[in-house]
PDB file of N, CA and C in Angstrom:
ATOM      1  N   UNK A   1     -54.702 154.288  63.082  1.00  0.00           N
ATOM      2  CA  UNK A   1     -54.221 155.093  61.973  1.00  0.00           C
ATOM      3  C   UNK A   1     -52.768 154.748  61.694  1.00  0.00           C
ATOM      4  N   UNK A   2     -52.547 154.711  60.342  1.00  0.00           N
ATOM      5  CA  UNK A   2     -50.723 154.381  60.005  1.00  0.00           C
ATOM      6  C   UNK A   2     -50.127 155.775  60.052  1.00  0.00           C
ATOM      7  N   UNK A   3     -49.379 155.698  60.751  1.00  0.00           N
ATOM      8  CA  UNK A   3     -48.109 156.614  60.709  1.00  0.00           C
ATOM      9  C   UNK A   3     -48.104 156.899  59.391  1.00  0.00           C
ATOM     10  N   UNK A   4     -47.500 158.555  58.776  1.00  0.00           N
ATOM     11  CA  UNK A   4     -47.009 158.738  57.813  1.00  0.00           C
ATOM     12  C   UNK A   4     -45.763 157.774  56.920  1.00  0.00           C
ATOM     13  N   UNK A   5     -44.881 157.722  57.916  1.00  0.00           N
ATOM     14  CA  UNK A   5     -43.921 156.789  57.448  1.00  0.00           C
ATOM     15  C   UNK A   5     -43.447 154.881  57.127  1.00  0.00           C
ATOM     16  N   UNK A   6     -45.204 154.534  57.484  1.00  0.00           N
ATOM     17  CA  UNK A   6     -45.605 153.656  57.133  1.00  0.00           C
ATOM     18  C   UNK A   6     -46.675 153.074  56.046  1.00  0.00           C
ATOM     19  N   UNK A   7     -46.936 154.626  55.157  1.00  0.00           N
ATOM     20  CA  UNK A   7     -47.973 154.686  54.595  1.00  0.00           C
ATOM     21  C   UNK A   7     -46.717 154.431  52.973  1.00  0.00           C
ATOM     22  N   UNK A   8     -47.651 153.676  51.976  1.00  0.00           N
ATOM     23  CA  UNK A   8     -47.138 152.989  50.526  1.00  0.00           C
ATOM     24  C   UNK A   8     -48.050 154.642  49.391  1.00  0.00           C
ATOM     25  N   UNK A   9     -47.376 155.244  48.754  1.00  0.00           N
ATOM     26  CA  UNK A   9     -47.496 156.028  48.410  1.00  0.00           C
ATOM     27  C   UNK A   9     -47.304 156.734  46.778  1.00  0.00           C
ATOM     28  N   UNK A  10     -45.907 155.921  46.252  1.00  0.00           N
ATOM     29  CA  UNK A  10     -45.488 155.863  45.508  1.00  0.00           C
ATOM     30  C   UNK A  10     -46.646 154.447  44.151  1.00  0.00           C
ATOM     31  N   UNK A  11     -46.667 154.726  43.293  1.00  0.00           N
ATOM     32  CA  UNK A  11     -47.507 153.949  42.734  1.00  0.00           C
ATOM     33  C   UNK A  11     -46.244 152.951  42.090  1.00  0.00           C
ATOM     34  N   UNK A  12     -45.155 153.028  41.751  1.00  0.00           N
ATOM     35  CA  UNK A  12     -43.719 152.156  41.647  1.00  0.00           C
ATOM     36  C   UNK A  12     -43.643 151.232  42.641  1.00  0.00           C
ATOM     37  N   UNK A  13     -44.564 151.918  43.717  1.00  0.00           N
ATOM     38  CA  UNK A  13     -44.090 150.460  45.053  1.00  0.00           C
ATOM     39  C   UNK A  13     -45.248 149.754  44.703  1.00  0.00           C
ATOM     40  N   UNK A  14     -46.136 150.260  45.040  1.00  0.00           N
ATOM     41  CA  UNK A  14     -47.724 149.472  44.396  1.00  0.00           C
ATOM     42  C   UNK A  14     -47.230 148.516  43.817  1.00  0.00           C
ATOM     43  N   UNK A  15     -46.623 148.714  42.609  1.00  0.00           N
ATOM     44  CA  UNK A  15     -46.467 148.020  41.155  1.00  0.00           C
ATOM     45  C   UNK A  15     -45.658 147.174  41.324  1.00  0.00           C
ATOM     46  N   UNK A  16     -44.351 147.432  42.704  1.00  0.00           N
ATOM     47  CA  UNK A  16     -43.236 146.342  42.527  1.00  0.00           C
ATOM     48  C   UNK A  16     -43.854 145.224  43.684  1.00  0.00           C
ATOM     49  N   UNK A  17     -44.823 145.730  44.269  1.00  0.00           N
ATOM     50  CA  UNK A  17     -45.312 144.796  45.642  1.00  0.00           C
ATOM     51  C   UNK A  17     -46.454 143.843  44.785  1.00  0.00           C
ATOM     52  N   UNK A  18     -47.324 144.460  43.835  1.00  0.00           N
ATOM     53  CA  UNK A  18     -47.970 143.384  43.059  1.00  0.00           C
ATOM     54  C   UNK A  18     -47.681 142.741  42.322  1.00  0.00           C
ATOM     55  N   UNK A  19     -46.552 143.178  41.685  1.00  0.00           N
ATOM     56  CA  UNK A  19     -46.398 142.267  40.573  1.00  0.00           C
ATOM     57  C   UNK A  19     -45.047 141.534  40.783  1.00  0.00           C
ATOM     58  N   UNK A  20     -44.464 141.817  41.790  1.00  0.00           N
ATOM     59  CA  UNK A  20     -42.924 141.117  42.195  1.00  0.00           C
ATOM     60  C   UNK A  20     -43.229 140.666  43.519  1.00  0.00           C
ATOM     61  N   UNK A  21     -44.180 141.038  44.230  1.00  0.00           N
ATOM     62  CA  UNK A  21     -44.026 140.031  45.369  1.00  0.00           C
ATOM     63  C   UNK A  21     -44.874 139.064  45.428  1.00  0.00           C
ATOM     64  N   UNK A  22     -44.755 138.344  46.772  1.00  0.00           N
ATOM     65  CA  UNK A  22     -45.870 136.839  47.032  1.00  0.00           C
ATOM     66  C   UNK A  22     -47.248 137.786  46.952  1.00  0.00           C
ATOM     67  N   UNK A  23     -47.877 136.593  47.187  1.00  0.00           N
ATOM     68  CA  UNK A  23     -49.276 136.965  47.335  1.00  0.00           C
ATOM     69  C   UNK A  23     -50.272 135.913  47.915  1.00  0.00           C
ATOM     70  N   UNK A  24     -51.067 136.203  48.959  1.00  0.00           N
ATOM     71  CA  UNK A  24     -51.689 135.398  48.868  1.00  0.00           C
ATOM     72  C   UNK A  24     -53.565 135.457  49.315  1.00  0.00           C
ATOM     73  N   UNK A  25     -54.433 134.765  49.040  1.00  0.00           N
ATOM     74  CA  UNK A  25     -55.609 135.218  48.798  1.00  0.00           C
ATOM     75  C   UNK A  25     -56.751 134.923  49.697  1.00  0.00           C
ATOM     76  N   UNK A  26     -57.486 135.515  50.342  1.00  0.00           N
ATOM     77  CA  UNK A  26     -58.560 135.161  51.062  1.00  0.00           C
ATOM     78  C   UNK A  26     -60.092 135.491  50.684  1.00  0.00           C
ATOM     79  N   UNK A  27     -61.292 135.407  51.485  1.00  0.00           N
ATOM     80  CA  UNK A  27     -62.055 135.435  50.949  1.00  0.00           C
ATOM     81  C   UNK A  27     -62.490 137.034  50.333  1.00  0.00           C
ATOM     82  N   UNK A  28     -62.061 138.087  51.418  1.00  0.00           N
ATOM     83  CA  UNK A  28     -62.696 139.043  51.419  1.00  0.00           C
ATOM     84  C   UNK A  28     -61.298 139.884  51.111  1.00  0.00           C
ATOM     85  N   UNK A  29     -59.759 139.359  51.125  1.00  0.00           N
ATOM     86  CA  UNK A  29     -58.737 140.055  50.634  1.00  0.00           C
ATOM     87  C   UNK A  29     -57.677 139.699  49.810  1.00  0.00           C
ATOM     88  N   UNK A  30     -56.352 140.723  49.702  1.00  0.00           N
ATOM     89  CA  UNK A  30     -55.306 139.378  48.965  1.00  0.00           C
ATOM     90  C   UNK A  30     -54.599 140.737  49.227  1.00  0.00           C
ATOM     91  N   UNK A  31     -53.507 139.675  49.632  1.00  0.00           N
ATOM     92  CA  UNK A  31     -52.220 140.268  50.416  1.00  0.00           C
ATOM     93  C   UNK A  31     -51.355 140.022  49.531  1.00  0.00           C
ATOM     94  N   UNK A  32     -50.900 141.495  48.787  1.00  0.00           N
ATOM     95  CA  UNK A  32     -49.257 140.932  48.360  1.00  0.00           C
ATOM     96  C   UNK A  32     -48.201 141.716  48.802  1.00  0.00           C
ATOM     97  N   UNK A  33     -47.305 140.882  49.081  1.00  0.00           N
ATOM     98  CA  UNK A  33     -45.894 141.183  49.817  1.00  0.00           C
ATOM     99  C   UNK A  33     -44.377 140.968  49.117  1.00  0.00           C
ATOM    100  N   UNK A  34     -43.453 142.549  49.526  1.00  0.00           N
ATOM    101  CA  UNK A  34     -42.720 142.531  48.608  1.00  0.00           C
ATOM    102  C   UNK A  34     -41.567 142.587  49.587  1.00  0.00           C
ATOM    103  N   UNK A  35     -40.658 141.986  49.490  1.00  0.00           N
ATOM    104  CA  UNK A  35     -39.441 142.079  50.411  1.00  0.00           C
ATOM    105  C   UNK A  35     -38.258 141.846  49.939  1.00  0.00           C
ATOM    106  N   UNK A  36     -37.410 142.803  48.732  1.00  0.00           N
ATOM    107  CA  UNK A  36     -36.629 142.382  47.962  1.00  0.00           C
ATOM    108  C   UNK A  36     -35.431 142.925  48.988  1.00  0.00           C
ATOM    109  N   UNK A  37     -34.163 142.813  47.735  1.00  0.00           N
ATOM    110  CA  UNK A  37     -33.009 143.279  47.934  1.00  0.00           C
ATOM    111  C   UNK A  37     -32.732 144.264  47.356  1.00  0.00           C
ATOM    112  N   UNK A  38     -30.945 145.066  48.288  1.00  0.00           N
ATOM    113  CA  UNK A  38     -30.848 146.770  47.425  1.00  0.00           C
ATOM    114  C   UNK A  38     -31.379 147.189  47.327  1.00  0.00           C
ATOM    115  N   UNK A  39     -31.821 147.783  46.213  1.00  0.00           N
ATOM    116  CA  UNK A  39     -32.746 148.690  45.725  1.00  0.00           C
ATOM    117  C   UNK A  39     -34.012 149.004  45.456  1.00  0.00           C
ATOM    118  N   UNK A  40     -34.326 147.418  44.888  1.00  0.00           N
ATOM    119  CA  UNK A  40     -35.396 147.138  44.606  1.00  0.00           C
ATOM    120  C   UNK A  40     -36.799 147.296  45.578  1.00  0.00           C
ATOM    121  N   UNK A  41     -36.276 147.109  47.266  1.00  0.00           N
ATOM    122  CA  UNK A  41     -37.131 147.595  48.293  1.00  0.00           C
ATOM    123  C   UNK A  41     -36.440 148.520  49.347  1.00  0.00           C
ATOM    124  N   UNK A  42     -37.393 148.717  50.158  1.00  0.00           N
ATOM    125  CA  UNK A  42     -36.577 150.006  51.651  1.00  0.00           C
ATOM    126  C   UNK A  42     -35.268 148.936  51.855  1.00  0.00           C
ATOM    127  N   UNK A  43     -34.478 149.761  52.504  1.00  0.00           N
ATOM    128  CA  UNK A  43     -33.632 149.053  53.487  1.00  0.00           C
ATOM    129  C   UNK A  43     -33.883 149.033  54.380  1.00  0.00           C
ATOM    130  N   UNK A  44     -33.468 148.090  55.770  1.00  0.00           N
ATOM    131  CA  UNK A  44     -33.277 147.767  56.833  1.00  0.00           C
ATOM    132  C   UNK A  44     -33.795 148.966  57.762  1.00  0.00           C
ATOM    133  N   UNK A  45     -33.419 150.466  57.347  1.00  0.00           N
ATOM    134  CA  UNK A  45     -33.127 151.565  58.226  1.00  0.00           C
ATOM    135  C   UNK A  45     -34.997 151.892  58.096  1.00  0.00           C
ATOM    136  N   UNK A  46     -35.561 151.522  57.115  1.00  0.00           N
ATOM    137  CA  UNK A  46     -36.603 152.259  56.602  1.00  0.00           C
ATOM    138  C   UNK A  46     -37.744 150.944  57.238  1.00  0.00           C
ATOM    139  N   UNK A  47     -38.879 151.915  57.338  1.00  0.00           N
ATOM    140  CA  UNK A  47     -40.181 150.960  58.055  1.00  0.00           C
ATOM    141  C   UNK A  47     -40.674 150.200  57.011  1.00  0.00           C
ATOM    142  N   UNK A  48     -41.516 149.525  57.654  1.00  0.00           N
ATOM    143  CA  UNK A  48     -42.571 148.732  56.707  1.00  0.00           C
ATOM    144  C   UNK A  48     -43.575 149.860  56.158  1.00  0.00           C
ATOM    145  N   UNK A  49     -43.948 149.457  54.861  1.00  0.00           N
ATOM    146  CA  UNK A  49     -44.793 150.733  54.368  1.00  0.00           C
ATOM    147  C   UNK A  49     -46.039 149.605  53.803  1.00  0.00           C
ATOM    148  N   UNK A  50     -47.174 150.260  53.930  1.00  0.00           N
ATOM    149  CA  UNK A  50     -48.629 149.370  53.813  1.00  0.00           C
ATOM    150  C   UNK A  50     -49.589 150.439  52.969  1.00  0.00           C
ATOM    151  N   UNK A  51     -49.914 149.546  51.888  1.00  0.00           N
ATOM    152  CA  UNK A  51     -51.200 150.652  50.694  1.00  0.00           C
ATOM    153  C   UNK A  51     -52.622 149.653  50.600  1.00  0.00           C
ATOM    154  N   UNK A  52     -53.072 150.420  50.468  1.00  0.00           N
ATOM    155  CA  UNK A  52     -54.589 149.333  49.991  1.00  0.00           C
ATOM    156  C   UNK A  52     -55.532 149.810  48.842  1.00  0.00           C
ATOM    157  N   UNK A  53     -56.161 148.740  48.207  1.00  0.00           N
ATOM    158  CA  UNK A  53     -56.822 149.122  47.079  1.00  0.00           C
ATOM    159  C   UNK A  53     -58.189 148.327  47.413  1.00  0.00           C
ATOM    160  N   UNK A  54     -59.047 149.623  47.151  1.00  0.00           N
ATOM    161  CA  UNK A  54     -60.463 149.120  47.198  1.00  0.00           C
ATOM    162  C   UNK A  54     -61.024 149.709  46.276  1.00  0.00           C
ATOM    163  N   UNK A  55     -61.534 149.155  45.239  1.00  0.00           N
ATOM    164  CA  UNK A  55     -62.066 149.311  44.227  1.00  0.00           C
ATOM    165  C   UNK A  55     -63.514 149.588  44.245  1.00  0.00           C
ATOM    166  N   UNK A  56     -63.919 149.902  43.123  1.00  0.00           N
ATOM    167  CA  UNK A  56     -65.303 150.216  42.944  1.00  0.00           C
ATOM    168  C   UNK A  56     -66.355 149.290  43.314  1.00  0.00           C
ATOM    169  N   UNK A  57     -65.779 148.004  43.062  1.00  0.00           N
ATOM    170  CA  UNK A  57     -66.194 146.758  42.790  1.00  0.00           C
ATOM    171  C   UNK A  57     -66.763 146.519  44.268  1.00  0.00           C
ATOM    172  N   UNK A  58     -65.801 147.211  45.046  1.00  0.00           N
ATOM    173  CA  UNK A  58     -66.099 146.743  46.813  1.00  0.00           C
ATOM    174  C   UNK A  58     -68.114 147.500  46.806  1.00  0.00           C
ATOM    175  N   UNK A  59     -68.243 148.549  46.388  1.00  0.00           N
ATOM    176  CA  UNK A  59     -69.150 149.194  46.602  1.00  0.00           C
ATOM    177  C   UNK A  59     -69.300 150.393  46.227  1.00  0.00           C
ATOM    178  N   UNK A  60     -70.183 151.262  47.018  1.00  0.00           N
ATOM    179  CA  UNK A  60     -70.335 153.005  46.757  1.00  0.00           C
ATOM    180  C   UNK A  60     -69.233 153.190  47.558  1.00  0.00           C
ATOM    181  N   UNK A  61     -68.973 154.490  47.809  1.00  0.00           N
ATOM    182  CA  UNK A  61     -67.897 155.533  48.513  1.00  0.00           C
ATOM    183  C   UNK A  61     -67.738 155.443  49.763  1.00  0.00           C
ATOM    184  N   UNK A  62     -69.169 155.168  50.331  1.00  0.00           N
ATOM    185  CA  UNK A  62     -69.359 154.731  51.930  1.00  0.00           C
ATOM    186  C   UNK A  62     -68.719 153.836  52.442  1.00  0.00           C
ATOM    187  N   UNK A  63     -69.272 152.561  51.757  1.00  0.00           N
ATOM    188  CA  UNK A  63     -68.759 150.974  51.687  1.00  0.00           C
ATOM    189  C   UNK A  63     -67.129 151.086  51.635  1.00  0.00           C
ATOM    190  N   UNK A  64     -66.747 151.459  50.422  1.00  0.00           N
ATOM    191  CA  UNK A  64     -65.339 151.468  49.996  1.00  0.00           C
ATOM    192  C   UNK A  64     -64.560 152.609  51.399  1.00  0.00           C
ATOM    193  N   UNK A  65     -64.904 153.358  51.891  1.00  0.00           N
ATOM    194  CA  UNK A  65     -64.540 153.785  52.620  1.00  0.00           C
ATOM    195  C   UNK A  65     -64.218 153.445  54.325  1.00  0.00           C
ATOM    196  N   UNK A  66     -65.329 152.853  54.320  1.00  0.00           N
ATOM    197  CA  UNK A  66     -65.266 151.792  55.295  1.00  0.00           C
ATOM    198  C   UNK A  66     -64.567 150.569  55.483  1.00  0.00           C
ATOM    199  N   UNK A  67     -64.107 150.083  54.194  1.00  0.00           N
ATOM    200  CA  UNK A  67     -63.398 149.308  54.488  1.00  0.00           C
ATOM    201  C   UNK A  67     -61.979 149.166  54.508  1.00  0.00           C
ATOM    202  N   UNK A  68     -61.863 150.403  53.792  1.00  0.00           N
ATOM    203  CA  UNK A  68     -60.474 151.024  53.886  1.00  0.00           C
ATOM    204  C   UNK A  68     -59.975 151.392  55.097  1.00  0.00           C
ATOM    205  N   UNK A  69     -60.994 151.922  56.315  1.00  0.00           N
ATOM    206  CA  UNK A  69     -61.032 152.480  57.595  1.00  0.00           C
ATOM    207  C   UNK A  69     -60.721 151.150  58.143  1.00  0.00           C
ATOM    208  N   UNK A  70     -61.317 149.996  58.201  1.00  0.00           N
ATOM    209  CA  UNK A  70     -61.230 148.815  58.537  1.00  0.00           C
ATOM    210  C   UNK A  70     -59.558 148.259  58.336  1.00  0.00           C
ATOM    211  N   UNK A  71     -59.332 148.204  57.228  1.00  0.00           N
ATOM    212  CA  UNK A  71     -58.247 147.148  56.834  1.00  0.00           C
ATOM    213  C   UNK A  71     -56.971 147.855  57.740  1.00  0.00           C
ATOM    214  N   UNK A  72     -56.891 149.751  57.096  1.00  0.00           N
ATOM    215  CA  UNK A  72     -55.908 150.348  57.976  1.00  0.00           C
ATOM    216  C   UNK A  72     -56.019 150.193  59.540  1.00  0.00           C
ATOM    217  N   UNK A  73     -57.242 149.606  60.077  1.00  0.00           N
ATOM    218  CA  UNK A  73     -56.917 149.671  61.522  1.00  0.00           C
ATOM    219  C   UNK A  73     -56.084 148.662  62.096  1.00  0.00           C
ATOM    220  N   UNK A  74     -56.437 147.202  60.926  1.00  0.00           N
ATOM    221  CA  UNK A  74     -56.315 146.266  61.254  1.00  0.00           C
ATOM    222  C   UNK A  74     -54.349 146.178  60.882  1.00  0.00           C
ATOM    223  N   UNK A  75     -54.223 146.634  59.810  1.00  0.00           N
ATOM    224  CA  UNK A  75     -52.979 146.896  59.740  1.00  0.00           C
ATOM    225  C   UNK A  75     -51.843 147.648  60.121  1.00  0.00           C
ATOM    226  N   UNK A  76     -52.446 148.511  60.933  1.00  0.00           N
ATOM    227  CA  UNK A  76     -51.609 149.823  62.037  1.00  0.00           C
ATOM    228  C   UNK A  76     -51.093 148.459  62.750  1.00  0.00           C
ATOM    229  N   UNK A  77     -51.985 147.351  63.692  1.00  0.00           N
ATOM    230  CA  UNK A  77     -52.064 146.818  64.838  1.00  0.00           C
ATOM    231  C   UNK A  77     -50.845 145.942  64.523  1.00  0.00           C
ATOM    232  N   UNK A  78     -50.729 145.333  63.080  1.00  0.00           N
ATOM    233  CA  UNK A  78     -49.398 144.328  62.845  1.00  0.00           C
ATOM    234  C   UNK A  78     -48.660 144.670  62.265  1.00  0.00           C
ATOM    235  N   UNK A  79     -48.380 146.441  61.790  1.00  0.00           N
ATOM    236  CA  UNK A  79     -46.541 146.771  61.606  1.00  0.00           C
ATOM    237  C   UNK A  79     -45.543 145.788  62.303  1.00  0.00           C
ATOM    238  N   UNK A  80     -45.834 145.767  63.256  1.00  0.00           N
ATOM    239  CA  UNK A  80     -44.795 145.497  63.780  1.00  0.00           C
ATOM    240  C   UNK A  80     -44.307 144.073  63.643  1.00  0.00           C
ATOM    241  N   UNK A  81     -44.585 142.940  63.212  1.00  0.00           N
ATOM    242  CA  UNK A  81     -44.865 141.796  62.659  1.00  0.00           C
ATOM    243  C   UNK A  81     -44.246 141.755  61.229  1.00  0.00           C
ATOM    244  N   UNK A  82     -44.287 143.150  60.366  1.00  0.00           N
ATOM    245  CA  UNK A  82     -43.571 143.179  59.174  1.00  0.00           C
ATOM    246  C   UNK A  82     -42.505 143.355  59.372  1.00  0.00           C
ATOM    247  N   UNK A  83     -41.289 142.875  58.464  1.00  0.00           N
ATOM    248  CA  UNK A  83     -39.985 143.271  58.239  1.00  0.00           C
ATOM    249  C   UNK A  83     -39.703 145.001  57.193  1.00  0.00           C
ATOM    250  N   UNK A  84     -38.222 145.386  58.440  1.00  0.00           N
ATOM    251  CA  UNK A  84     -38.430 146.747  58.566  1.00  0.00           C
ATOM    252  C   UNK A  84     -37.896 146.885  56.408  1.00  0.00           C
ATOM    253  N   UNK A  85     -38.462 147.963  55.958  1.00  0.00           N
ATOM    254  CA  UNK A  85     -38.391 148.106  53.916  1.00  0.00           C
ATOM    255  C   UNK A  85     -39.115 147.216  53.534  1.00  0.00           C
ATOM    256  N   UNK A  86     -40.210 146.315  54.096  1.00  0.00           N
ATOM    257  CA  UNK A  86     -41.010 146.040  53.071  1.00  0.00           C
ATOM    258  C   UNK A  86     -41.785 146.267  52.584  1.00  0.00           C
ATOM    259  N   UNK A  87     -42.345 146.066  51.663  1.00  0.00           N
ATOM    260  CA  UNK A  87     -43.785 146.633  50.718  1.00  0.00           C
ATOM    261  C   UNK A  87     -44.976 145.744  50.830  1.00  0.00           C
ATOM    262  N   UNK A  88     -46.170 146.019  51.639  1.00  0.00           N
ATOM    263  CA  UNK A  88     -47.126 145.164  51.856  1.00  0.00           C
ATOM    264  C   UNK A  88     -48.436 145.658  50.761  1.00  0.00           C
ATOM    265  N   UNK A  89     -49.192 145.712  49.845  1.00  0.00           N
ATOM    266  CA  UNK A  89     -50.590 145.613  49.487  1.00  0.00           C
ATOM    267  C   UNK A  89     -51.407 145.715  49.663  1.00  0.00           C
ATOM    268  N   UNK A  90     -53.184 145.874  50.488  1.00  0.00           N
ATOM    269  CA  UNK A  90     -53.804 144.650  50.662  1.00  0.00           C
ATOM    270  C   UNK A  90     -55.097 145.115  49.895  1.00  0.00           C
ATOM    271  N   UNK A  91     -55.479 144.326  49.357  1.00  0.00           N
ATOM    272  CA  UNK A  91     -56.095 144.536  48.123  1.00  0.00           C
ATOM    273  C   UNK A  91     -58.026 144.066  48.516  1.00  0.00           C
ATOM    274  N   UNK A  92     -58.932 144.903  48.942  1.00  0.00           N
ATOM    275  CA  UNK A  92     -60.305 144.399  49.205  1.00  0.00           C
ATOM    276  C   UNK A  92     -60.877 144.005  48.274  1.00  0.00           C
ATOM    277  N   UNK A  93     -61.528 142.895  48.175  1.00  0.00           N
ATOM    278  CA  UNK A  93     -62.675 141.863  47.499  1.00  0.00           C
ATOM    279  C   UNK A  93     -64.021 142.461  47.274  1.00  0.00           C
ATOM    280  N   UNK A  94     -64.859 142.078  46.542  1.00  0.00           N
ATOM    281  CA  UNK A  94     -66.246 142.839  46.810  1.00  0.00           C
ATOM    282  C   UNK A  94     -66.702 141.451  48.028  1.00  0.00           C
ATOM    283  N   UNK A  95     -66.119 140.710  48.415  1.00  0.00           N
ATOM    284  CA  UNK A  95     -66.806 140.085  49.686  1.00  0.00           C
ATOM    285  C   UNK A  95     -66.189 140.752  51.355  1.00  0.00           C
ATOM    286  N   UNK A  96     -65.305 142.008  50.720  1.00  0.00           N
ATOM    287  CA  UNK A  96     -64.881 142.547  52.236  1.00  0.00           C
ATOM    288  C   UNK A  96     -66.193 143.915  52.654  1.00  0.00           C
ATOM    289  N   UNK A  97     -66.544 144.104  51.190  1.00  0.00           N
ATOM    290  CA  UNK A  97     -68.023 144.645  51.973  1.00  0.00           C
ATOM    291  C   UNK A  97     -69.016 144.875  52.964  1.00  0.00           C
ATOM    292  N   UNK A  98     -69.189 142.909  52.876  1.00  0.00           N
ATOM    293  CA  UNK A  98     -70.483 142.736  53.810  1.00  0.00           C
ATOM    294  C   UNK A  98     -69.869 141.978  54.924  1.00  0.00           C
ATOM    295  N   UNK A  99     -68.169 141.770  54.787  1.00  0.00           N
ATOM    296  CA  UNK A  99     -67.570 141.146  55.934  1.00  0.00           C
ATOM    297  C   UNK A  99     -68.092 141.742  57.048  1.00  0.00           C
ATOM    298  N   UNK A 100     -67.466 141.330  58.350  1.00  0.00           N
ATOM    299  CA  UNK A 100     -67.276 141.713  59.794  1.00  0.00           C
ATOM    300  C   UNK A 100     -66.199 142.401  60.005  1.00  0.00           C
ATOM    301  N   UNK A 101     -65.694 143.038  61.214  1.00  0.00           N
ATOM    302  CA  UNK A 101     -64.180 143.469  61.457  1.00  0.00           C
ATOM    303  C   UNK A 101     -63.674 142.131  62.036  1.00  0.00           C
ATOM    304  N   UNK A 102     -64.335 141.376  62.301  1.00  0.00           N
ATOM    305  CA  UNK A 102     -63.977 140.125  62.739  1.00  0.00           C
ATOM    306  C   UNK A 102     -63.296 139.085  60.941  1.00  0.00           C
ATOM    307  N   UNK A 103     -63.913 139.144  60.713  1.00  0.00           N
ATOM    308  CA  UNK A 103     -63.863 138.455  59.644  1.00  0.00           C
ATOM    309  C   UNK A 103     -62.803 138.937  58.631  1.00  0.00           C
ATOM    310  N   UNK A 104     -62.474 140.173  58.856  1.00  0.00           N
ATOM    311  CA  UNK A 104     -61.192 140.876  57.923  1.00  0.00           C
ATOM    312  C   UNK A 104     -60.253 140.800  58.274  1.00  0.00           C
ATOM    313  N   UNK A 105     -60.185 140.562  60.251  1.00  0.00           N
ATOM    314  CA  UNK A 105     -59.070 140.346  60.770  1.00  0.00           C
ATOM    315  C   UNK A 105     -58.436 138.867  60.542  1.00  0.00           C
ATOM    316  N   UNK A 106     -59.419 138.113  60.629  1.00  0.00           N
ATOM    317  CA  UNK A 106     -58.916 136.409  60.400  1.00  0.00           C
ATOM    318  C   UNK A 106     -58.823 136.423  58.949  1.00  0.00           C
ATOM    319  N   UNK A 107     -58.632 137.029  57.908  1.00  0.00           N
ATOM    320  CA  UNK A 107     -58.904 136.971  56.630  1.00  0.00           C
ATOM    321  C   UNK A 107     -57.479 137.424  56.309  1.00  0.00           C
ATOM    322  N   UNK A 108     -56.919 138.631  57.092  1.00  0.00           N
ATOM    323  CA  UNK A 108     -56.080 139.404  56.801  1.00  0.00           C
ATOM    324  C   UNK A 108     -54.561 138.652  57.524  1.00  0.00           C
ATOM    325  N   UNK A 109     -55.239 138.297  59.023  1.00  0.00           N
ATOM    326  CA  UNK A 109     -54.053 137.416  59.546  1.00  0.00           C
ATOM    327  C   UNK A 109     -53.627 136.104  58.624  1.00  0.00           C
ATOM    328  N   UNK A 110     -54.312 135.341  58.019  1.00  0.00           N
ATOM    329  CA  UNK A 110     -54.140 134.228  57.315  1.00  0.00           C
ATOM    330  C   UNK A 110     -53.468 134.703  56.031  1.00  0.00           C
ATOM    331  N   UNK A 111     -53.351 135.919  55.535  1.00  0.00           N
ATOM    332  CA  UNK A 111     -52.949 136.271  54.429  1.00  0.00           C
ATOM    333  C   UNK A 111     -51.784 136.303  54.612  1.00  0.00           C
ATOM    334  N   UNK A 112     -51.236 137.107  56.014  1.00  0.00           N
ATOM    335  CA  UNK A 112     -49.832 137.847  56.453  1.00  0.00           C
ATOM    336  C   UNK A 112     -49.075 136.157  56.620  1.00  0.00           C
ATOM    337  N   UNK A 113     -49.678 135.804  57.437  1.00  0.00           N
ATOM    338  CA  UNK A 113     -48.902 133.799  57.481  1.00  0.00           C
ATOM    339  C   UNK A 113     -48.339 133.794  57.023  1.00  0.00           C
ATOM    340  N   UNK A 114     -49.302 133.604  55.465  1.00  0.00           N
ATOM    341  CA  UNK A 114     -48.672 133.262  54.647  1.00  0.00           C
ATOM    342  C   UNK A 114     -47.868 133.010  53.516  1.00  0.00           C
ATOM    343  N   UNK A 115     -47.795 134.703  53.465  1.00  0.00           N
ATOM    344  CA  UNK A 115     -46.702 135.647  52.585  1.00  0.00           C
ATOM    345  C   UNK A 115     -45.135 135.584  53.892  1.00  0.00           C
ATOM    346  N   UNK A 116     -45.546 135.451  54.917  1.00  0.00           N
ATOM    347  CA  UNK A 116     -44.120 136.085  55.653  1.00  0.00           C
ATOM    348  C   UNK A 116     -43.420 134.944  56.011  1.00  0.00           C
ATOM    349  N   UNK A 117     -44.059 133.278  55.534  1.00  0.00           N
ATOM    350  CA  UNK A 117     -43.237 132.641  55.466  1.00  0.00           C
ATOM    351  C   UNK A 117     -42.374 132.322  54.789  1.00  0.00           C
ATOM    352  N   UNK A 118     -40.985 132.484  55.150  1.00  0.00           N
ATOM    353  CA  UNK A 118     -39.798 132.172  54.067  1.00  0.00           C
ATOM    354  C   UNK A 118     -39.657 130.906  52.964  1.00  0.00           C
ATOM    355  N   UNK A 119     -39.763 131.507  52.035  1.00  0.00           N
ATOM    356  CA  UNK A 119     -39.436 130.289  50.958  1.00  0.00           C
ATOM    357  C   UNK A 119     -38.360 129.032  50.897  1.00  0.00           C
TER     358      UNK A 119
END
């Protein structure tokens, strides 16, 4: 489970992590990552904060729920791997459905790679 103070909440962060940060895409997800300056993201003092969007598209309520249960577990486990004010995404596929927890984790690690490498 994410901590309260790691949870993305604000739909302004949503918006500045999709559409201003990297991104990058896997089969069953797509990670976008926002790690600005000033204002524009947390500061230093403030945690990493993590949101997810699973759409209809993933499935019924069950499905979509499940995989939401999934992604947050998988993402509690690598806070700590994020840099402290950033804005992470992670956005489910209708192929994270019929994934594995196996398969979301290697899906999800390959995503983080390769957003958190510096430009």
């Amino acid at each position: 489970m994410l901590p309260p103070s790691h949870r993305l909440r604000r739909s302004d962060d949503f918006r500045r992590a999709v559409r201003s940060g990297r991104r990058a895409g896997r089969r069953a997800v797509v990670v976008h990552f926002f790690s600005g300056s000033g204002d524009q993201a947390g500061t230093a003092d403030e945690p990493a904060r993590v949101g997810f969007v699973v759409s209809k598209a993933v499935g019924n309520a069950v499905l979509r729920n499940r995989v939401h249960r999934r992604l947050r577990a998988v993402l509690a486990s690598r806070l700590t791997e994020l840099p402290a004010g950033s804005l992470t995404v992670v956005r489910a596929l209708p192929a994270s459905a019929s994934a594995s927890y196996a398969e979301l984790v290697d899906d999800v690690d390959a995503a983080l790679r390769r957003v958190l490498v510096p430009r």
